[in-house]
Protein backbone atom coordinates (compact mmCIF):
# COMPACT_ATOMS: atom_id res chain seq x y z
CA UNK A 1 13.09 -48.01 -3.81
CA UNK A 2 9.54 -48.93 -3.17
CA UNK A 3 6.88 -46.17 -2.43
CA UNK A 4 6.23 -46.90 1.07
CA UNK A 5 10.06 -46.93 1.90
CA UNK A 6 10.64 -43.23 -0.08
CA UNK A 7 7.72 -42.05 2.20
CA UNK A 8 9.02 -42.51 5.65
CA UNK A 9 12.77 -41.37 4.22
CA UNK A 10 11.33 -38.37 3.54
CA UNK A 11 9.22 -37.87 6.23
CA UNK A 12 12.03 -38.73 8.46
CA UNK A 13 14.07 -36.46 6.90
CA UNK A 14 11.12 -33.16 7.25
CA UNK A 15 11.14 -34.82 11.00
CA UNK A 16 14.96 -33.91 11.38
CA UNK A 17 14.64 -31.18 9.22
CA UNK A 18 11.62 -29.74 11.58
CA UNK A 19 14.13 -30.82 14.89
CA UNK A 20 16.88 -28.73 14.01
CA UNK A 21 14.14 -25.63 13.01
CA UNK A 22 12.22 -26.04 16.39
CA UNK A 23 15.66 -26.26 18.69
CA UNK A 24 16.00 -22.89 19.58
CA UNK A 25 12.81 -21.84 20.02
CA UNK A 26 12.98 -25.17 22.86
CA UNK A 27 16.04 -24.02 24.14
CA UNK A 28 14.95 -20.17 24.88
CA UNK A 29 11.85 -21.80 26.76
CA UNK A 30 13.94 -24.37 28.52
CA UNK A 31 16.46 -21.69 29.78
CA UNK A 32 13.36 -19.57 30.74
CA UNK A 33 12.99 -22.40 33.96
CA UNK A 34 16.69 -22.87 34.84
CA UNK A 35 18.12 -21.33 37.70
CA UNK A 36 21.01 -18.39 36.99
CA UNK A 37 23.92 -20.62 37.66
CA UNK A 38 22.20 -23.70 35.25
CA UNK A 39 22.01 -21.15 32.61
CA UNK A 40 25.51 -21.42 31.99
CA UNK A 41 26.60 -25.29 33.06
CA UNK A 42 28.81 -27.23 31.42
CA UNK A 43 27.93 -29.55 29.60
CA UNK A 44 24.39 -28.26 29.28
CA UNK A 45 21.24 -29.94 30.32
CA UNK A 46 18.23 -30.32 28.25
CA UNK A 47 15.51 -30.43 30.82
CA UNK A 48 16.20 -28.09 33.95
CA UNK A 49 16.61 -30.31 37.28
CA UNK A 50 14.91 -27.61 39.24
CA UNK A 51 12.27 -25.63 36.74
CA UNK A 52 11.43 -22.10 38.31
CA UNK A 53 7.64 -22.42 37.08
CA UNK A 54 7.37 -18.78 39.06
CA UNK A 55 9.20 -16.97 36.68
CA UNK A 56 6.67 -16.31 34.06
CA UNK A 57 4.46 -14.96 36.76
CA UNK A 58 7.21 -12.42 38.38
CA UNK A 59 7.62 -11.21 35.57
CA UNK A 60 4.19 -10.37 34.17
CA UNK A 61 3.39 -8.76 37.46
CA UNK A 62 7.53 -6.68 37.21
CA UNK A 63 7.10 -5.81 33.78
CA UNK A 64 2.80 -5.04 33.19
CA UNK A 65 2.50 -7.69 30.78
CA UNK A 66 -0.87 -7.72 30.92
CA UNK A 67 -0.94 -4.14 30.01
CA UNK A 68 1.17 -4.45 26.77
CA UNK A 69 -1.36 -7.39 25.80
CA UNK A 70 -3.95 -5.09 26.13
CA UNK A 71 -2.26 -2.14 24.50
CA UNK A 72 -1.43 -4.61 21.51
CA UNK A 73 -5.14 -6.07 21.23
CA UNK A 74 -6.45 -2.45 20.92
CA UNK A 75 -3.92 -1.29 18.28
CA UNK A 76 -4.60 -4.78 16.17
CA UNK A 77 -8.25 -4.70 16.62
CA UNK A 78 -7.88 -0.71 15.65
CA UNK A 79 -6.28 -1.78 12.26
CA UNK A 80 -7.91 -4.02 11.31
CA UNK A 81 -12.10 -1.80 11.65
CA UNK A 82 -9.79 0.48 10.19
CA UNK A 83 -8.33 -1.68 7.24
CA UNK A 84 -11.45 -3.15 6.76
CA UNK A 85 -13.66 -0.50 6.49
CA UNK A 86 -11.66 1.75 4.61
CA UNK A 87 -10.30 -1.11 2.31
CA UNK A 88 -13.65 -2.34 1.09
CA UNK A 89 -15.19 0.73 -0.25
CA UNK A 90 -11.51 1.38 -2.27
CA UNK A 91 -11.71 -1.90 -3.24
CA UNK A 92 -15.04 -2.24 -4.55
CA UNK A 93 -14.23 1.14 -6.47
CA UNK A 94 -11.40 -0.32 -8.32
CA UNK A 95 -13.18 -3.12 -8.88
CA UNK A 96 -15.84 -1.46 -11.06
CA UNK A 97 -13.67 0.73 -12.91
CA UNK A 98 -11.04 -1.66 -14.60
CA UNK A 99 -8.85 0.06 -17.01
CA UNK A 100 -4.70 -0.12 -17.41
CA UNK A 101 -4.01 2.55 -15.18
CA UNK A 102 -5.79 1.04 -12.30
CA UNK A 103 -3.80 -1.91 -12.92
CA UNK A 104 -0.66 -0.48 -12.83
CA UNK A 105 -1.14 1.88 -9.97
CA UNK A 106 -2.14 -1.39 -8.20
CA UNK A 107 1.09 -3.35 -9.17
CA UNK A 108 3.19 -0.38 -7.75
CA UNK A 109 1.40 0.07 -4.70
CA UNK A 110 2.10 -3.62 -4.11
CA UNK A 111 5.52 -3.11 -4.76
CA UNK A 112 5.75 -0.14 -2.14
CA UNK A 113 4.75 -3.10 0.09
CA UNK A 114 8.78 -4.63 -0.13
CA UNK A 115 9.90 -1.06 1.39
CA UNK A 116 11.19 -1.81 5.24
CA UNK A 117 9.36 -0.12 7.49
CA UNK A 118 12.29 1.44 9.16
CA UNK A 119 12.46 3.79 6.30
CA UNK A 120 8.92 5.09 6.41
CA UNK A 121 9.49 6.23 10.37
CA UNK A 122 11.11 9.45 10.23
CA UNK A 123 8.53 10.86 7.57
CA UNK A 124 5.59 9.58 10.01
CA UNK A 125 7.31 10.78 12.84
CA UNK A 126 7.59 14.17 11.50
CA UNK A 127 3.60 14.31 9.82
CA UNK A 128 2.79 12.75 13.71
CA UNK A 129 4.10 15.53 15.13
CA UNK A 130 2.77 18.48 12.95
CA UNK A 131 -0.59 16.89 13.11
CA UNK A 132 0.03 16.81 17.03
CA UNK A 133 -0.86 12.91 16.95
CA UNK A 134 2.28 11.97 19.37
CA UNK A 135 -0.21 12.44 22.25
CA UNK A 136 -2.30 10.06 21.23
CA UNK A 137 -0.18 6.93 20.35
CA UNK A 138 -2.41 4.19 20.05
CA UNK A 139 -3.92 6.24 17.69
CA UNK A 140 -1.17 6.63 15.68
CA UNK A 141 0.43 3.52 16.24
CA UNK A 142 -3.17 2.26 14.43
CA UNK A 143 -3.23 5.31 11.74
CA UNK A 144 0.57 3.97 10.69
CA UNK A 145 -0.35 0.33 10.48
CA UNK A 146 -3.62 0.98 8.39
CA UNK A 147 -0.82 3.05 5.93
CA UNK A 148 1.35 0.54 5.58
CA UNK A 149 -1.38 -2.60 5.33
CA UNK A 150 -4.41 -0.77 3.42
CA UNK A 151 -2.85 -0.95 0.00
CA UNK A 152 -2.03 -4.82 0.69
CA UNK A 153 -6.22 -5.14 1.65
CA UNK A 154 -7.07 -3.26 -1.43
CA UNK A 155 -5.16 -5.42 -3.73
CA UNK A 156 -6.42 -9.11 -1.71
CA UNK A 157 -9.84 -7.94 -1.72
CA UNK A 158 -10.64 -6.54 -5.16
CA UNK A 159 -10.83 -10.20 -6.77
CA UNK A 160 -13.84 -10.76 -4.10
CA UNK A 161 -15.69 -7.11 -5.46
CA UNK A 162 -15.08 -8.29 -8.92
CA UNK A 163 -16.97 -11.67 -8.13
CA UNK A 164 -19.65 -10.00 -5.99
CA UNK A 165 -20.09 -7.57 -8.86
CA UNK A 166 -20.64 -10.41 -11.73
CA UNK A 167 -23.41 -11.68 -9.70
CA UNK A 168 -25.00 -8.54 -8.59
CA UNK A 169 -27.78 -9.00 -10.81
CA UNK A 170 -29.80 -12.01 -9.99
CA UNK A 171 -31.56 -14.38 -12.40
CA UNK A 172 -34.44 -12.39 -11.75
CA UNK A 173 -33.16 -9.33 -13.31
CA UNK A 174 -33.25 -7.40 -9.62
CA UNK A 175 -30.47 -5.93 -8.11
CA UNK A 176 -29.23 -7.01 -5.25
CA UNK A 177 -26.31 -6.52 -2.49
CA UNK A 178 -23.09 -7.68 -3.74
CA UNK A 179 -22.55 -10.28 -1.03
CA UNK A 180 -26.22 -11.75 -1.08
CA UNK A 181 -25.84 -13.83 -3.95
CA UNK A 182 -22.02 -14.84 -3.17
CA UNK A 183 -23.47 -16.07 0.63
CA UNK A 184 -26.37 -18.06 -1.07
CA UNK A 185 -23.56 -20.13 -3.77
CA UNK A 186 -21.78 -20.71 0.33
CA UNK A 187 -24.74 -21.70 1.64
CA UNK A 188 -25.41 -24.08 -1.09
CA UNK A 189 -21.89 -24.99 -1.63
CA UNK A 190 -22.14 -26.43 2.16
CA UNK A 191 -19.39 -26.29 5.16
């Protein structure tokens, strides 16, 4: 079997392979345009004869989909100021004081990651409500995601503090902001 030939076997087989993967998601979007009664036709047909190209637009005006986008862009941009600035400073702080302890309170804080979220709700439910956050719930739809993702950023972002702490001190002997020198090797590095 020559090299070319093994090439377009397998990408004919990732092709099929990416086919049978993709199917449903086409067939949810195809049934989307098809009329009640060519929902359920027999045999089915792939491609609607009639699409119903109005549908997406009834229903973002029925349901107030444009509200739950923006509902959804708040609470994500929310986490993430929140993740980010809160995440830094931790991590830069575990990244200058290394010891075993660190390490391992790191490893199981990563593992507390695997836990489903479903069984963190009740307990945040119950703190929500003492705190009186439940009438505020973007708020503390943001507060609960920053919980559940700030040990994650912590862990991710050390390895960058630890490099931007190595070159902190310039060749020149002055200190200097953490990033400065790690933008400058970028810069130089090129896009």
């Amino acid at each position: 079997m020559t090299e070319t030939f093994r090439n377009r076997l397998m990408l004919a087989i990732a092709l099929v392979l990416a086919a049978i993967y993709l199917f449903p998601l086409y067939w949810m979007y195809i049934t989307a345009l098809k009329t009640g009664s060519a929902m359920f036709a027999t045999p089915p047909n792939f491609w609607p004869s009639d699409p119903q190209w109005g549908v997406y637009g009834a229903v973002w005006q029925a349901r107030g989909v444009g509200r739950f986008l923006w509902n959804s862009l708040l609470v994500a941009l929310g986490s993430v100021v929140l993740i980010t600035i809160l995440g830094a400073g931790c991590a830069y702080v575990l990244a200058r004081y290394r010891n075993v302890w660190i390490d391992i309170g790191l490893f199981l804080i990563l593992m507390l990651q695997v836990l489903p979220a479903s069984l963190m709700i009740t307990p945040i439910f119950v703190g929500y409500s003492q705190l009186g956050l439940l009438e505020y719930p973007r708020l503390a739809v943001i507060i609960a995601i920053a919980a559940k993702s700030m040990p994650f950023r912590r862990a991710c972002s050390r390895d960058l503090h630890e490099c931007a702490d190595r070159t902190r001190r310039g060749g020149d002997g002055r200190r200097q902001f953490p990033y400065r020198r790690l933008l400058s090797y970028r810069a130089a590095a090129g896009p």
